[in-house]
N, C-alpha and C. Protein backbone atom coordinates (compact mmCIF):
# COMPACT_ATOMS: atom_id res chain seq x y z
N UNK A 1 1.45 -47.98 29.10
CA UNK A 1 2.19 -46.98 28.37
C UNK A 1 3.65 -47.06 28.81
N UNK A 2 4.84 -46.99 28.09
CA UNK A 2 6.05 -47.10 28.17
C UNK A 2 6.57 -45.32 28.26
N UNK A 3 7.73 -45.64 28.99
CA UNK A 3 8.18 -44.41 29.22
C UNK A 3 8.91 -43.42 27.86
N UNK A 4 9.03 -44.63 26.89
CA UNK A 4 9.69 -43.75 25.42
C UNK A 4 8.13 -43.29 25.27
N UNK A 5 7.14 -43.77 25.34
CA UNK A 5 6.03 -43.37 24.41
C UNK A 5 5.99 -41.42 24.80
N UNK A 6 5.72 -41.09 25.88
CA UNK A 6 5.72 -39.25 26.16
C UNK A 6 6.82 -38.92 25.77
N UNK A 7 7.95 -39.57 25.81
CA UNK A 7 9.63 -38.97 25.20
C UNK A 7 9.40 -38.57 23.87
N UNK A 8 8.70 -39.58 23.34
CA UNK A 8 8.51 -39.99 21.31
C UNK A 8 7.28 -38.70 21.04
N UNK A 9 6.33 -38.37 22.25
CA UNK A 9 5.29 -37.56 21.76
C UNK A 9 5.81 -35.77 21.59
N UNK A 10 7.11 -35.75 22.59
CA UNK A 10 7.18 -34.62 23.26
C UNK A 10 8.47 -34.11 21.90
N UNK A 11 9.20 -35.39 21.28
CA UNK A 11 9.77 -35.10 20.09
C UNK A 11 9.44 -34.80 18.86
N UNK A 12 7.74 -35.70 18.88
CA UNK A 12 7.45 -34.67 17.85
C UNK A 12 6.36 -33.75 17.68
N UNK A 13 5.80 -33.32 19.03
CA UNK A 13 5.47 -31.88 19.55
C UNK A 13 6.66 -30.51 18.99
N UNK A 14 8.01 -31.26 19.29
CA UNK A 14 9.02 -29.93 19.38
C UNK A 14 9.12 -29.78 17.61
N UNK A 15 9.35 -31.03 16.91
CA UNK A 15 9.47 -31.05 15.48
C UNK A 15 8.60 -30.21 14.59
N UNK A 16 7.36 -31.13 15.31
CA UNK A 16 5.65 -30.23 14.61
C UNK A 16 6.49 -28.73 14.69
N UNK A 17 5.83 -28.12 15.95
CA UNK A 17 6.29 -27.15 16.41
C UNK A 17 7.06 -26.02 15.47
N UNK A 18 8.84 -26.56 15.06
CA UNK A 18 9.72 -26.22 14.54
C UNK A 18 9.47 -26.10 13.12
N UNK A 19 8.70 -26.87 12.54
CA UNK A 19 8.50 -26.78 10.81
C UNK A 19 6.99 -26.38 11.08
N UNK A 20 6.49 -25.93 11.95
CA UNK A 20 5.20 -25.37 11.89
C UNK A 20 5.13 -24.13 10.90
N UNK A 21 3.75 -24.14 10.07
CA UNK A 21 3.40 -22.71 8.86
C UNK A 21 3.33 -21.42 9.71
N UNK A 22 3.13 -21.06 11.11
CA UNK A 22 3.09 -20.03 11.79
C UNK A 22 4.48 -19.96 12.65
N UNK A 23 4.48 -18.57 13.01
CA UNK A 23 5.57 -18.02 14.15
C UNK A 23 4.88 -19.09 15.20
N UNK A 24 6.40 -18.92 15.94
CA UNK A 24 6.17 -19.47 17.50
C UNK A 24 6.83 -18.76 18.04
N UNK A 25 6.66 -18.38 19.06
CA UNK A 25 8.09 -17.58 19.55
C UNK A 25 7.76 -17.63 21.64
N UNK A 26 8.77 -17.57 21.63
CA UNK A 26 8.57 -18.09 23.11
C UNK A 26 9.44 -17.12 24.22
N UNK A 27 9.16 -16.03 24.97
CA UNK A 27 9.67 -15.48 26.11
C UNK A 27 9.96 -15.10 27.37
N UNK A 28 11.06 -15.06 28.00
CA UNK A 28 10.65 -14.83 29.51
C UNK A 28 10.22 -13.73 29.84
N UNK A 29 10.22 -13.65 31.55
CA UNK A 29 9.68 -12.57 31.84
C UNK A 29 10.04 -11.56 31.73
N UNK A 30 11.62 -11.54 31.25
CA UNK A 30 12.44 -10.44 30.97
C UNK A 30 12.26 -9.83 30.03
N UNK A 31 11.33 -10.45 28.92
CA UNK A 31 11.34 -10.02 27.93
C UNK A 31 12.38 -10.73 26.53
N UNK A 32 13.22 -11.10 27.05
CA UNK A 32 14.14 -11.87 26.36
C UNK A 32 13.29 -13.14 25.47
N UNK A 33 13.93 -13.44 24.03
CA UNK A 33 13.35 -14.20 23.44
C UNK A 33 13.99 -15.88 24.10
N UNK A 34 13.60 -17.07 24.29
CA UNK A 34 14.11 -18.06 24.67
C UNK A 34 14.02 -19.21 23.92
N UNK A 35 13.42 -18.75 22.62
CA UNK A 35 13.14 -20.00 21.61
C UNK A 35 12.18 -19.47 20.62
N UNK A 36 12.40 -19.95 19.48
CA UNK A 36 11.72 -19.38 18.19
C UNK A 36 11.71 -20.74 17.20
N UNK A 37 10.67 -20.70 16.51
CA UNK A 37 11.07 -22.18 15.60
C UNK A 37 11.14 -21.33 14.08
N UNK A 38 11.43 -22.31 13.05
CA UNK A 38 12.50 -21.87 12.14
C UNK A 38 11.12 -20.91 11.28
N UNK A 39 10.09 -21.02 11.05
CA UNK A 39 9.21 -19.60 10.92
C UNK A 39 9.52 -18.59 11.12
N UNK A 40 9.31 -18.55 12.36
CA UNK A 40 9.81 -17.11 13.08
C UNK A 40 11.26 -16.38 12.55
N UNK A 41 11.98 -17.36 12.20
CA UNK A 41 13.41 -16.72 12.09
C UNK A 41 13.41 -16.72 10.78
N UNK A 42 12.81 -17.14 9.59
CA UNK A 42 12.73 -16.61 8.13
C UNK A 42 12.10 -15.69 8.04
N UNK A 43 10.96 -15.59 9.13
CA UNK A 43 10.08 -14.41 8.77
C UNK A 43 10.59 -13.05 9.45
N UNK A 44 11.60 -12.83 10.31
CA UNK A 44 12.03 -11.80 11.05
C UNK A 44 13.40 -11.57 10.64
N UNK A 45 14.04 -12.85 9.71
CA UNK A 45 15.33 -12.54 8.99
C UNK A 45 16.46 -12.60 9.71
N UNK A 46 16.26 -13.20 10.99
CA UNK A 46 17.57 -13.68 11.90
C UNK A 46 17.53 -15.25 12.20
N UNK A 47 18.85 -15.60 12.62
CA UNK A 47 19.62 -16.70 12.53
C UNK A 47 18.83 -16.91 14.04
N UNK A 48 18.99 -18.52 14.38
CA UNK A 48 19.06 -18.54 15.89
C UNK A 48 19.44 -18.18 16.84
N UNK A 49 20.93 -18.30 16.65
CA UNK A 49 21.52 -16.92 17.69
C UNK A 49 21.23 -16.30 18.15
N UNK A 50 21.18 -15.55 16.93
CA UNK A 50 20.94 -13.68 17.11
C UNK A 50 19.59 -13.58 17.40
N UNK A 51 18.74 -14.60 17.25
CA UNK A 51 17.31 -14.43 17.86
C UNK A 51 17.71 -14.65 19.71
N UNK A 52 18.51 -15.43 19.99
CA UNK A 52 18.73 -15.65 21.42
C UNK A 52 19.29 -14.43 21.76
N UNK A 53 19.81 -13.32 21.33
CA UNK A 53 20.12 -12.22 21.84
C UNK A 53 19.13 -10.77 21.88
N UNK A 54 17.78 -11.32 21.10
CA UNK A 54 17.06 -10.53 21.56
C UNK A 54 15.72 -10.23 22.70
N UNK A 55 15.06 -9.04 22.27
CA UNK A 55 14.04 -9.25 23.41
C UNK A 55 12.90 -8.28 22.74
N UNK A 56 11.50 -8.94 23.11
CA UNK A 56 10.60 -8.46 22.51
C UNK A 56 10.41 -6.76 21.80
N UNK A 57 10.68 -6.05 22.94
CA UNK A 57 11.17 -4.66 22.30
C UNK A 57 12.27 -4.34 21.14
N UNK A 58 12.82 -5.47 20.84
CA UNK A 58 13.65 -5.47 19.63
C UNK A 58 13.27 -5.70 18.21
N UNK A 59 12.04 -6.29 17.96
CA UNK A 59 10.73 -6.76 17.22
C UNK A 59 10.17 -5.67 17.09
N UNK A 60 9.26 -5.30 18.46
CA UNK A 60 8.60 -4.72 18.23
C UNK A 60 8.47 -3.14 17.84
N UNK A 61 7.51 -2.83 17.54
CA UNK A 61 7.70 -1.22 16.69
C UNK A 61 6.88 -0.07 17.68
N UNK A 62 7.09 1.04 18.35
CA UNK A 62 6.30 1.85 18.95
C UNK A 62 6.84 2.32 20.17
N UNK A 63 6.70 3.05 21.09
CA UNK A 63 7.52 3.52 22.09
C UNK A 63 7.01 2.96 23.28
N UNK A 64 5.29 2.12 23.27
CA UNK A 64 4.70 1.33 24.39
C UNK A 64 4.93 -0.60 24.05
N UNK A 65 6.15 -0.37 23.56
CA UNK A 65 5.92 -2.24 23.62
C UNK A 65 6.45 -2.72 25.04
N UNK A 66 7.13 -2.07 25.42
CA UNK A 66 7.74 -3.04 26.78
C UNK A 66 6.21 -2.66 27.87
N UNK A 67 5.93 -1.77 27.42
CA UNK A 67 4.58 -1.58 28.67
C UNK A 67 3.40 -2.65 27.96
N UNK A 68 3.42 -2.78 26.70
CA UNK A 68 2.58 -3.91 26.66
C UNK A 68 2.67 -5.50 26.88
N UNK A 69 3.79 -5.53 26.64
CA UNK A 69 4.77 -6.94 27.19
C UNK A 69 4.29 -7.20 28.92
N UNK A 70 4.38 -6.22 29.22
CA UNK A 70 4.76 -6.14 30.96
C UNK A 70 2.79 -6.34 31.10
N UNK A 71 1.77 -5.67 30.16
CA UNK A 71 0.74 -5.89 30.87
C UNK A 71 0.32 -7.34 30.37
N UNK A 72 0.90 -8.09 29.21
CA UNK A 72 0.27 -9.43 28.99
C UNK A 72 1.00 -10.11 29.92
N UNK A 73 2.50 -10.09 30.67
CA UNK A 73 2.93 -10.63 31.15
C UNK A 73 1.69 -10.74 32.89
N UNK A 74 0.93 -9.39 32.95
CA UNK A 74 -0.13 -9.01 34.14
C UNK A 74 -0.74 -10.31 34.16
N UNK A 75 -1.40 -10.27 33.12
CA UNK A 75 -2.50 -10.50 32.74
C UNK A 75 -2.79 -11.96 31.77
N UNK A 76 -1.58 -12.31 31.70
CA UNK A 76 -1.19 -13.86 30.72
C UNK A 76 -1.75 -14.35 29.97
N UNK A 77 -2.27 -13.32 28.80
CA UNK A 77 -3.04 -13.42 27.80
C UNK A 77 -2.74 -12.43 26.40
N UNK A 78 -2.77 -12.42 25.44
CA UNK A 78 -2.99 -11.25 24.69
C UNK A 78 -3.20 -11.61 23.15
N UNK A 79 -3.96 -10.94 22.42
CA UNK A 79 -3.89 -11.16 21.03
C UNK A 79 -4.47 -10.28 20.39
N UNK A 80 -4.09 -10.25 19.60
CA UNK A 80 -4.38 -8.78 18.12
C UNK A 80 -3.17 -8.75 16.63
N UNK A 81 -2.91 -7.28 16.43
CA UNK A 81 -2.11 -7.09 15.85
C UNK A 81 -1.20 -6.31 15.98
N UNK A 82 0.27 -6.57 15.80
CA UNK A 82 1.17 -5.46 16.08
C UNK A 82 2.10 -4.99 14.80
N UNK A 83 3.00 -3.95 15.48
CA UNK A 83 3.59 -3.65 13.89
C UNK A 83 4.61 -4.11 14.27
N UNK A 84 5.82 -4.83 13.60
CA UNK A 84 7.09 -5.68 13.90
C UNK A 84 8.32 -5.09 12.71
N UNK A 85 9.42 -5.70 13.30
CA UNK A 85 10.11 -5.24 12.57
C UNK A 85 11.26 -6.53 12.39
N UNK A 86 11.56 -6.20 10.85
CA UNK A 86 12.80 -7.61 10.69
C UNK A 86 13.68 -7.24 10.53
N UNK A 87 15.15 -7.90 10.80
CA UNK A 87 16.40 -7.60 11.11
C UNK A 87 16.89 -6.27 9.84
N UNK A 88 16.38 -6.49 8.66
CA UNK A 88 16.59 -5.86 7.58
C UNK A 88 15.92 -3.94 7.80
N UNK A 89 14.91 -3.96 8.72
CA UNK A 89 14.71 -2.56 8.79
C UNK A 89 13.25 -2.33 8.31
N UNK A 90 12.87 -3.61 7.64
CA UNK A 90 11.56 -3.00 6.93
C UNK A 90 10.52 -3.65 7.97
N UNK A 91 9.52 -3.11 8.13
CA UNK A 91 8.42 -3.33 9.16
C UNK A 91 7.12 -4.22 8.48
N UNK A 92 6.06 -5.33 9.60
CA UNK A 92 5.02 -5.55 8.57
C UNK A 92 3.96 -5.62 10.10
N UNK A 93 2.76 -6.13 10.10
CA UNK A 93 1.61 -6.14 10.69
C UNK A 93 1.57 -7.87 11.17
N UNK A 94 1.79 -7.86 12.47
CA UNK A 94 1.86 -9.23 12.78
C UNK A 94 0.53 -9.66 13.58
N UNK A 95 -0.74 -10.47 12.76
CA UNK A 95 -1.29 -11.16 14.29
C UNK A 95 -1.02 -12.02 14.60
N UNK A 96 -1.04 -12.05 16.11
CA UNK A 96 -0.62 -12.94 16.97
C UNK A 96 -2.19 -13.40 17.94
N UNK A 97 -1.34 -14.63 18.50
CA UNK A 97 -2.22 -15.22 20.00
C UNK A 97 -1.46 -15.51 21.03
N UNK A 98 -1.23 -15.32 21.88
CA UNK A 98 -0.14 -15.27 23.22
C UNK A 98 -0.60 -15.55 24.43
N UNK A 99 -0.12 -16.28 25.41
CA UNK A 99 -0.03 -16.55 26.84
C UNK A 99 0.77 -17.59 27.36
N UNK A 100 0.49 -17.52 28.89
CA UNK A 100 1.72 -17.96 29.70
C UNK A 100 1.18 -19.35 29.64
N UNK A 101 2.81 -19.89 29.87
CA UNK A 101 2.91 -21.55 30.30
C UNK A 101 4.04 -21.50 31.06
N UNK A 102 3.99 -23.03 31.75
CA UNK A 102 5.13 -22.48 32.82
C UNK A 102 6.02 -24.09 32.42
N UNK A 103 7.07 -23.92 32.53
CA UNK A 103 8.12 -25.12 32.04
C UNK A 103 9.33 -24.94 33.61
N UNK A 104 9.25 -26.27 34.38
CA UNK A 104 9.95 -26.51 35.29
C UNK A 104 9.48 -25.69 36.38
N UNK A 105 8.68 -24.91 36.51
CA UNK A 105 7.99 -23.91 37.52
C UNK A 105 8.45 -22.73 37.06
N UNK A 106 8.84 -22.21 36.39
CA UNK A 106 8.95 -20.79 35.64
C UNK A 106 8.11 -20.52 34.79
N UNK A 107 7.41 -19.25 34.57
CA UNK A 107 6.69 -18.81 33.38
C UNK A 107 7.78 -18.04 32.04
N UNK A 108 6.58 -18.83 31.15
CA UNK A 108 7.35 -18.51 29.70
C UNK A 108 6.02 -18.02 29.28
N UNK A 109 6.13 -17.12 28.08
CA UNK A 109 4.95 -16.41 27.24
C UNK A 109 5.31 -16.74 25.75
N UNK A 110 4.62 -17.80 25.25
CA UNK A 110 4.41 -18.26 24.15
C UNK A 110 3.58 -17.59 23.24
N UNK A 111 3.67 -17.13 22.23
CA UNK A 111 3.23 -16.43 21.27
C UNK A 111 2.98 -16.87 19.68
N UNK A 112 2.13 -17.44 18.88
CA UNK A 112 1.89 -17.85 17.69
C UNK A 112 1.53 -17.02 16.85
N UNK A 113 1.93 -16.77 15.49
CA UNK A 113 1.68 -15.21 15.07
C UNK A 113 1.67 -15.79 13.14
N UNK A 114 1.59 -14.72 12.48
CA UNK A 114 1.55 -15.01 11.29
C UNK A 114 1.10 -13.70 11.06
N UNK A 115 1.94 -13.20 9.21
CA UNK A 115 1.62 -11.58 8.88
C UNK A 115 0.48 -11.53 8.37
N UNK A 116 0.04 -10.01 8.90
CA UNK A 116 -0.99 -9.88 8.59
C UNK A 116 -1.33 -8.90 6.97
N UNK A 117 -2.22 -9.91 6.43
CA UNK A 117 -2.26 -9.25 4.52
C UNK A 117 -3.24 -8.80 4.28
């Protein structure tokens, strides 16, 4: 095996990924968003950017999201449905599947989601 060959796999892991039919969305422990592929950001109605300036409690809808953040972050697992909100104001029903991975020795909480109809 040649060393382009995992370079060539891991490019189009990120591609797949990016034109994938579901959310991806990816956060630290802060809560802060750290990557979203272009799903996520048609379906929540923000630019990349402005997705890098947010954080899960900014999405999410209810007065316990950062306490639920903080217990999947416990517990590095979670999935169901939540209520979300897009940049525009109007809210919808998101399920998701979520848990930790760790990139360079840090944990990230990856999240795959799609609305729920």
């Amino acid at each position: 095996m040649s060393v382009a060959e995992p370079l060539v796999q891991i490019g189009l892991l990120g591609e797949a990924v990016d034109s994938a039919p579901v959310a991806v969305l990816v956060a630290a422990v802060t809560c802060r968003y750290v990557a979203v592929n272009q799903y996520a950001r048609e379906l929540f109605g923000y630019a990349r950017d402005e997705f890098d300036r947010l954080r899960v409690v900014d999405v999410g809808v209810g007065p316990d999201v950062e306490a639920h953040y903080q217990r999947f972050v416990e517990e590095r697992f979670a999935s169901g449905t939540s209520e979300v909100r897009r940049k525009d104001g109007t809210t919808f029903r998101f399920h998701f599947r979520a848990g930790q991975t760790s990139i360079v020795g840090l944990p990230y909480y990856v999240s795959v989601g799609w609305p729920a109809e």
